[in-house]
C-alpha atoms as a PDB file:
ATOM      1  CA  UNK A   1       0.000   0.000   0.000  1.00  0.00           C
ATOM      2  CA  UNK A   2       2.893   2.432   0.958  1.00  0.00           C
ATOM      3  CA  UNK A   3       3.851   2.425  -2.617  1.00  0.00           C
ATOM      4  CA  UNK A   4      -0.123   1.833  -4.333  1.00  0.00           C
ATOM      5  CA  UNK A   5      -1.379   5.179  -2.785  1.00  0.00           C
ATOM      6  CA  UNK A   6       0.918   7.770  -4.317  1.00  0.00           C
ATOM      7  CA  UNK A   7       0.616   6.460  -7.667  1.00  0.00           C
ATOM      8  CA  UNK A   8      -2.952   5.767  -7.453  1.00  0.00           C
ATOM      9  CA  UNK A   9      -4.054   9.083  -5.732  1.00  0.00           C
ATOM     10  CA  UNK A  10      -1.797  11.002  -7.961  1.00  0.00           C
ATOM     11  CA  UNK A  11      -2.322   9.105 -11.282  1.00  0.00           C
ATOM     12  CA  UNK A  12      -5.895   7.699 -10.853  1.00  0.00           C
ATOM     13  CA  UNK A  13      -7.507  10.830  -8.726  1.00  0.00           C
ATOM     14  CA  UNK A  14      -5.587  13.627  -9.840  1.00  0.00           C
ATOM     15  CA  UNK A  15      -3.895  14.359  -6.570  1.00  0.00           C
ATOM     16  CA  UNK A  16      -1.107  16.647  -6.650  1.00  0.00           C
ATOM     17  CA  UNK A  17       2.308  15.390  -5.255  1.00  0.00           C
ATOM     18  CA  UNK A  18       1.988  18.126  -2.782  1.00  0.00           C
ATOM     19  CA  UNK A  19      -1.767  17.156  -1.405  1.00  0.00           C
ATOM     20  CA  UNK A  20      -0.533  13.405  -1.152  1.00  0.00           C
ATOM     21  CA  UNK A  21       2.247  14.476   1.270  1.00  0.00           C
ATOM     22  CA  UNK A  22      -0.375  16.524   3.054  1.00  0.00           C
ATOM     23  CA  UNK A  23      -2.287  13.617   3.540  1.00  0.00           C
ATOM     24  CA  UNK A  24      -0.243  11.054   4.609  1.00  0.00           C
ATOM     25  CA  UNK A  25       1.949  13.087   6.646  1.00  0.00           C
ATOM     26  CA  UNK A  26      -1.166  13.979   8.818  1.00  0.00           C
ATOM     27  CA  UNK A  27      -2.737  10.564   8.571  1.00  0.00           C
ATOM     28  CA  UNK A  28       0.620   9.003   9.906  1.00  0.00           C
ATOM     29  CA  UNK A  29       1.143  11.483  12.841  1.00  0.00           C
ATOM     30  CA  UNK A  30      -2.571  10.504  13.903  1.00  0.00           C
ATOM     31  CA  UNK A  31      -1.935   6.640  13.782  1.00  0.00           C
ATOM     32  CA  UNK A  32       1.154   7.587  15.313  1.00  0.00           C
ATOM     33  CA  UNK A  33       0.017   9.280  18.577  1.00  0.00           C
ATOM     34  CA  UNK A  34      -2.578   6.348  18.673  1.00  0.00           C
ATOM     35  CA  UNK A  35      -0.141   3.783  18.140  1.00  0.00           C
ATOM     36  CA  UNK A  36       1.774   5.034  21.124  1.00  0.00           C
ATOM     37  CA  UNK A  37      -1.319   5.684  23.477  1.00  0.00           C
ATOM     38  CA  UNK A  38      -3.635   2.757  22.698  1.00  0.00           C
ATOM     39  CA  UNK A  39      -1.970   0.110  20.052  1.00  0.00           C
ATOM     40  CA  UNK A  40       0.706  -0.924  22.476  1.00  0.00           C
ATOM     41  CA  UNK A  41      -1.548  -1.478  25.456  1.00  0.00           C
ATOM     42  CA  UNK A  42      -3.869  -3.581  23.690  1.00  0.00           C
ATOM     43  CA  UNK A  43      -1.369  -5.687  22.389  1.00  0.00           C
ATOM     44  CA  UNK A  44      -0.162  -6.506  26.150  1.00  0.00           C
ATOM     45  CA  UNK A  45      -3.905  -6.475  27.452  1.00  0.00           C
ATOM     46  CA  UNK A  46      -5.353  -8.807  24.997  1.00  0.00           C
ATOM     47  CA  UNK A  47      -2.560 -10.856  23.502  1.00  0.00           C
ATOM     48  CA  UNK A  48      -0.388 -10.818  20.417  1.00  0.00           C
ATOM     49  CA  UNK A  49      -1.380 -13.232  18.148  1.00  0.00           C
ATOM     50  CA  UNK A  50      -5.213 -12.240  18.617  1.00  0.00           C
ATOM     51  CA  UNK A  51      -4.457  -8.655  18.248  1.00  0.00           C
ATOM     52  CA  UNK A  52      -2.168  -9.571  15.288  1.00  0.00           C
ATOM     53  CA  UNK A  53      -5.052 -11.390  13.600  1.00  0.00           C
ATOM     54  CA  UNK A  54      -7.729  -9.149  14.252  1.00  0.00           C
ATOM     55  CA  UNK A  55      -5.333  -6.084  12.839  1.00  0.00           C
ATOM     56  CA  UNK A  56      -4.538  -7.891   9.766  1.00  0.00           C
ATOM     57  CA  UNK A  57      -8.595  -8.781   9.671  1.00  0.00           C
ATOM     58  CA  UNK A  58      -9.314  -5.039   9.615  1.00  0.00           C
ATOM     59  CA  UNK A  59      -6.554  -3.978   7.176  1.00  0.00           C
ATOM     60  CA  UNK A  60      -7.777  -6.671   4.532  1.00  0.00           C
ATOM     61  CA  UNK A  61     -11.702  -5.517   5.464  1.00  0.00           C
ATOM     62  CA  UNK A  62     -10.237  -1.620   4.623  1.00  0.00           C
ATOM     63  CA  UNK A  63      -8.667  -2.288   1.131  1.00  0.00           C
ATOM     64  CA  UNK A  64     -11.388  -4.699   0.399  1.00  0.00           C
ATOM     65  CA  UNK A  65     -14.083  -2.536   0.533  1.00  0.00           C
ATOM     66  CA  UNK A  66     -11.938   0.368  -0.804  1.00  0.00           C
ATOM     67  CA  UNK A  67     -11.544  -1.664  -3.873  1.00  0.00           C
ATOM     68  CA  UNK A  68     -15.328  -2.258  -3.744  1.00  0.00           C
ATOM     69  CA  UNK A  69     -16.110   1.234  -3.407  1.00  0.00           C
ATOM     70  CA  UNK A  70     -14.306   2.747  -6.608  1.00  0.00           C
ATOM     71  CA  UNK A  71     -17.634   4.870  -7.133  1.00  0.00           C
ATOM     72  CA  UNK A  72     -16.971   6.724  -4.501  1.00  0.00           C
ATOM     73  CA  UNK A  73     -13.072   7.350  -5.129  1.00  0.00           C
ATOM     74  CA  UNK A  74     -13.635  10.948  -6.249  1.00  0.00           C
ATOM     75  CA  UNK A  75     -14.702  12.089  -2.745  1.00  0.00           C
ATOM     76  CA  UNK A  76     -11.752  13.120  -1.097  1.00  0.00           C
ATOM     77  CA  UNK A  77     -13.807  12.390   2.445  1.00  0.00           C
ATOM     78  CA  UNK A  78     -13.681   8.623   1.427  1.00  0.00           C
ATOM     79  CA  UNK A  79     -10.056   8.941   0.686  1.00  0.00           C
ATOM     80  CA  UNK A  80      -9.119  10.846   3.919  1.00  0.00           C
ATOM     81  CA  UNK A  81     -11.020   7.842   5.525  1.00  0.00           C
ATOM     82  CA  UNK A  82      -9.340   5.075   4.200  1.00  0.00           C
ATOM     83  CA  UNK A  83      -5.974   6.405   4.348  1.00  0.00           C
ATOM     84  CA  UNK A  84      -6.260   7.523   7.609  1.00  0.00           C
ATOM     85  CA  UNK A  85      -7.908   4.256   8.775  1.00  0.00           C
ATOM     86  CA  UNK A  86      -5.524   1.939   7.220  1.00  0.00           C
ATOM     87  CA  UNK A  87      -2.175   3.873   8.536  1.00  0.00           C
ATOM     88  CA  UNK A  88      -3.426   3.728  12.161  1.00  0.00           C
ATOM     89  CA  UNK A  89      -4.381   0.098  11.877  1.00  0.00           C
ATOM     90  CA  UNK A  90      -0.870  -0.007   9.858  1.00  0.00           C
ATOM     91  CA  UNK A  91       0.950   1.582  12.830  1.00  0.00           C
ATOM     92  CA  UNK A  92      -0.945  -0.544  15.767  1.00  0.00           C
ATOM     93  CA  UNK A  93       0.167  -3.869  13.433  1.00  0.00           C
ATOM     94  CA  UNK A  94       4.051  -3.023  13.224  1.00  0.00           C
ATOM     95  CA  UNK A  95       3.475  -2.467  17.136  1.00  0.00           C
ATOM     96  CA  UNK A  96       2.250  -5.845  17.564  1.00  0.00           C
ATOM     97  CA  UNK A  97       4.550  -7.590  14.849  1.00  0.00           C
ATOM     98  CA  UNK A  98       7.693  -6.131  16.531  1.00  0.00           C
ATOM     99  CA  UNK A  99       6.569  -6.753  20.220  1.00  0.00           C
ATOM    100  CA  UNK A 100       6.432 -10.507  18.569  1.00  0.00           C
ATOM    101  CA  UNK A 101       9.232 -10.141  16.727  1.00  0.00           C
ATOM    102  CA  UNK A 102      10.843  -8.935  20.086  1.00  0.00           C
ATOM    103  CA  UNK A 103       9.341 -11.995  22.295  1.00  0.00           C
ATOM    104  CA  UNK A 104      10.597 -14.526  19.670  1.00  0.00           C
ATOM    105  CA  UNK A 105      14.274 -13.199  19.949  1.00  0.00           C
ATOM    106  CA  UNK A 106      16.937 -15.215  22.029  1.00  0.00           C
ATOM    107  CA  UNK A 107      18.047 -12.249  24.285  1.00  0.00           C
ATOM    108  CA  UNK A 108      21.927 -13.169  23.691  1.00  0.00           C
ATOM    109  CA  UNK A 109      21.851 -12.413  20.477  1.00  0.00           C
ATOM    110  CA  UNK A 110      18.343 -10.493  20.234  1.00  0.00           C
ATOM    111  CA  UNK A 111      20.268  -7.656  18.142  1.00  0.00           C
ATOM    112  CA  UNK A 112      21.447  -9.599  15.468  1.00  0.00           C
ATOM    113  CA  UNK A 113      18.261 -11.493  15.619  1.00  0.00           C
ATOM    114  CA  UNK A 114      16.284  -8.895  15.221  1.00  0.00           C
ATOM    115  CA  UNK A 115      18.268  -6.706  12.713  1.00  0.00           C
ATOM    116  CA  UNK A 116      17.563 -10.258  10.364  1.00  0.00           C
ATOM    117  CA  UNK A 117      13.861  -9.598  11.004  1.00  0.00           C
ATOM    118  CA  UNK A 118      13.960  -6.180   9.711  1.00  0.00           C
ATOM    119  CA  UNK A 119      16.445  -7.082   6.869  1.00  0.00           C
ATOM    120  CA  UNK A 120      13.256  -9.925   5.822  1.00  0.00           C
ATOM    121  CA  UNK A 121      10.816  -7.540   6.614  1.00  0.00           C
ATOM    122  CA  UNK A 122      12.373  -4.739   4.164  1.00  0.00           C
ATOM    123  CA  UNK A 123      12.522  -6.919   1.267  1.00  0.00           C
ATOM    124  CA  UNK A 124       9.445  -8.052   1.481  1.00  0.00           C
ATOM    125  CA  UNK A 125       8.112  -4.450   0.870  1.00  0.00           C
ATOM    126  CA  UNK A 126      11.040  -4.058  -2.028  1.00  0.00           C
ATOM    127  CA  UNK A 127       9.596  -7.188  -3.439  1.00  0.00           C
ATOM    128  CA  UNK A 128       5.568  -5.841  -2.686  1.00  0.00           C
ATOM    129  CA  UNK A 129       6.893  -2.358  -4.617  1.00  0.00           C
ATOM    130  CA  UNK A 130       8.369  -4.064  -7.110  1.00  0.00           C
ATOM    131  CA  UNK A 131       5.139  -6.554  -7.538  1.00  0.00           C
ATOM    132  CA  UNK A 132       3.146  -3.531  -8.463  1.00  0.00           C
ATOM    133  CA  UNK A 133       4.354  -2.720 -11.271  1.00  0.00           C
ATOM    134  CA  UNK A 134       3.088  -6.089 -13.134  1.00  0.00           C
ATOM    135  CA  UNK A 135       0.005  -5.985 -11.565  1.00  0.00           C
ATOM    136  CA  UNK A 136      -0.684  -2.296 -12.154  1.00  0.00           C
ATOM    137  CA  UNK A 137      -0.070  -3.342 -16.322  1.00  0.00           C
ATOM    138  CA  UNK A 138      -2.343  -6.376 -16.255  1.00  0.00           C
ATOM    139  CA  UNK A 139      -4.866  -5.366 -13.537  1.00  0.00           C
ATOM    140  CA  UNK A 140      -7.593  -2.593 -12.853  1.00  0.00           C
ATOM    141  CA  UNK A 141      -7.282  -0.292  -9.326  1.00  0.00           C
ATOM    142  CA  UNK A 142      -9.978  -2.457  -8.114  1.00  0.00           C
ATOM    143  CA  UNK A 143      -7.904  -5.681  -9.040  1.00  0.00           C
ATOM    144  CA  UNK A 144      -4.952  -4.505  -7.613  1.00  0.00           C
ATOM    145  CA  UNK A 145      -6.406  -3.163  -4.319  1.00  0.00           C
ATOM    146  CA  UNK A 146      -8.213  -6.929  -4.123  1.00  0.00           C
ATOM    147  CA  UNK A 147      -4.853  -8.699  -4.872  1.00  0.00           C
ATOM    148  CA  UNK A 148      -2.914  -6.311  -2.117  1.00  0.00           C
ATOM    149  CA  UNK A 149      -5.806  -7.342   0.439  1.00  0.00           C
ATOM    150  CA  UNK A 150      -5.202 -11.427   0.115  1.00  0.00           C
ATOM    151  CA  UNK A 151      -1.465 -10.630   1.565  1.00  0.00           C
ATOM    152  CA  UNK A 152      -2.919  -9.547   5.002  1.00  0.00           C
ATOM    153  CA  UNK A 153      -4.803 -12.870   4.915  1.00  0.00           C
ATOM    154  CA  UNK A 154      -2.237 -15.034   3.856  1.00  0.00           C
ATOM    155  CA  UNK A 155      -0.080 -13.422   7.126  1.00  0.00           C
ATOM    156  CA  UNK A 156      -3.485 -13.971   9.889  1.00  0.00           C
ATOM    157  CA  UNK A 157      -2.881 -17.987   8.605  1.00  0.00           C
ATOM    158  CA  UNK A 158       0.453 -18.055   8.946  1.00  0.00           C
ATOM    159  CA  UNK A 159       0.387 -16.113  12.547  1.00  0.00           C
ATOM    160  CA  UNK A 160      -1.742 -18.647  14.053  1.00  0.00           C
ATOM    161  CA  UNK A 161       1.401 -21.516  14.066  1.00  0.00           C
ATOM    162  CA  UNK A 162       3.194 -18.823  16.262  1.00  0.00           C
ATOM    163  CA  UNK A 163       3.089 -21.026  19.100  1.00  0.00           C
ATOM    164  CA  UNK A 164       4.984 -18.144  21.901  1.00  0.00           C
ATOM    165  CA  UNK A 165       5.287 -20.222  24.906  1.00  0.00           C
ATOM    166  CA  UNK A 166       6.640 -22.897  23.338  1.00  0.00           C
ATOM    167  CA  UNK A 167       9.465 -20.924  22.029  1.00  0.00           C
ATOM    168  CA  UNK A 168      10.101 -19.291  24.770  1.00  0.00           C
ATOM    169  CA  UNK A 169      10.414 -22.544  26.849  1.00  0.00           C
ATOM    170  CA  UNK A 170      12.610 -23.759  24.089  1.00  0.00           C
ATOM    171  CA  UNK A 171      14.694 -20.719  23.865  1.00  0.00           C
ATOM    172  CA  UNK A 172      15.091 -20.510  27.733  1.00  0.00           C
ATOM    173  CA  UNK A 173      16.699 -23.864  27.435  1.00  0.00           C
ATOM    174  CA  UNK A 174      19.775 -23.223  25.324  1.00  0.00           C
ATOM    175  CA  UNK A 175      23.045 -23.385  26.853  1.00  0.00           C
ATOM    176  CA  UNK A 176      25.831 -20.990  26.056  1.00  0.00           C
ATOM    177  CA  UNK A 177      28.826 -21.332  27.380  1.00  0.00           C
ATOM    178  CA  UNK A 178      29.338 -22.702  31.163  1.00  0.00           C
ATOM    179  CA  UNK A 179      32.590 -19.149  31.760  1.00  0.00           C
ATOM    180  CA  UNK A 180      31.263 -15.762  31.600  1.00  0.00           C
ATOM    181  CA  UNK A 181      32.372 -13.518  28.343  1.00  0.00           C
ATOM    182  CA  UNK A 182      33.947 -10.538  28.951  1.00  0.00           C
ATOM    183  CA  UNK A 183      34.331  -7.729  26.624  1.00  0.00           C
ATOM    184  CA  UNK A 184      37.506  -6.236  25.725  1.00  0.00           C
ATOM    185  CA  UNK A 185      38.020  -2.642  27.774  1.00  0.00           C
ATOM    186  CA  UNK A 186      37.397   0.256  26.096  1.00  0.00           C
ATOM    187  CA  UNK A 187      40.371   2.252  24.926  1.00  0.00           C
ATOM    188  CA  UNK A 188      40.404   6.114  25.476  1.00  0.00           C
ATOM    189  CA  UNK A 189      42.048   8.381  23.498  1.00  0.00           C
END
């Protein structure tokens, strides 16, 4: 989506680069601030992998019925709405995929761990861009929109063999070494 709605509000609606900034800068600032007062806390409240499941359940429902709704893409209201809607459930999902992505790390070498997550995680939105293109030349908007909404699905399937305490139990129970490491002492110049 990050790299559908510039091209489609600026080629398809007629948006100037200049309003699509406008927009999502102030759409991503609100899903921000909500992220950080509300998306965390109901991760930890309710659970990750329901949370997870019911985000990715509302983002597919969004660009769904956007791509159902093509008769009403020339209001800008409807726009505003589903932008604004899909970046804050956007933002409370990367919440609730890194506090995962966080859980599932071995905390000895969480760092590297993690930095392999985001690595995976960045070229599967390369590869998503880069998807567009082909479907954009054989597809409609509508099409398109429909085909971007199955990937949500396809992730709320995979989520539920995320089995946490089972990982963690296994992950407790690695051994690393039976001597303390110590790091080499900083030199000063």
């Amino acid at each position: 989506i990050d790299t559908l709605l510039p091209i489609f509000t600026i080629q398809e609606l007629g948006w100037t680069n200049t309003s699509f900034s406008e927009v999502f800068s102030i759409t991503t600032i609100i899903g921000g601030f909500l992220g950080m007062f509300i998306g965390g806390y109901l991760v930890d409240y309710f659970g990750k992998i329901k949370m997870l499941t019911l985000y990715l359940a509302i983002i597919t429902f969004l660009i769904a019925a956007f791509a159902f709704m093509n008769n009403l893409w020339s209001n800008n209201f409807i726009v505003y709405a589903f932008i604004l809607s899909y970046y804050t459930f956007y933002t409370f999902l990367c919440i609730a995929v890194f506090a995962s992505g966080m859980h599932l790390c071995w905390k000895t070498v969480a760092a590297t761990q993690f930095t392999l997550y985001m690595a995976i995680s960045n070229m599967g939105r390369a590869a998503g861009a880069a998807s567009l293109g082909i479907l954009k030349t054989n597809f409609s908007w509508e099409i398109v929109f429909l085909i971007i909404a199955i990937m949500p699905v396809i992730m709320a399937v995979l989520i539920q063999f995320i089995h946490f305490d089972n990982h963690r139990a296994k992950v407790d129970s690695f051994v690393i070494l039976d001597h303390t490491l110590v790091a080499p002492a900083v030199i000063k110049d």
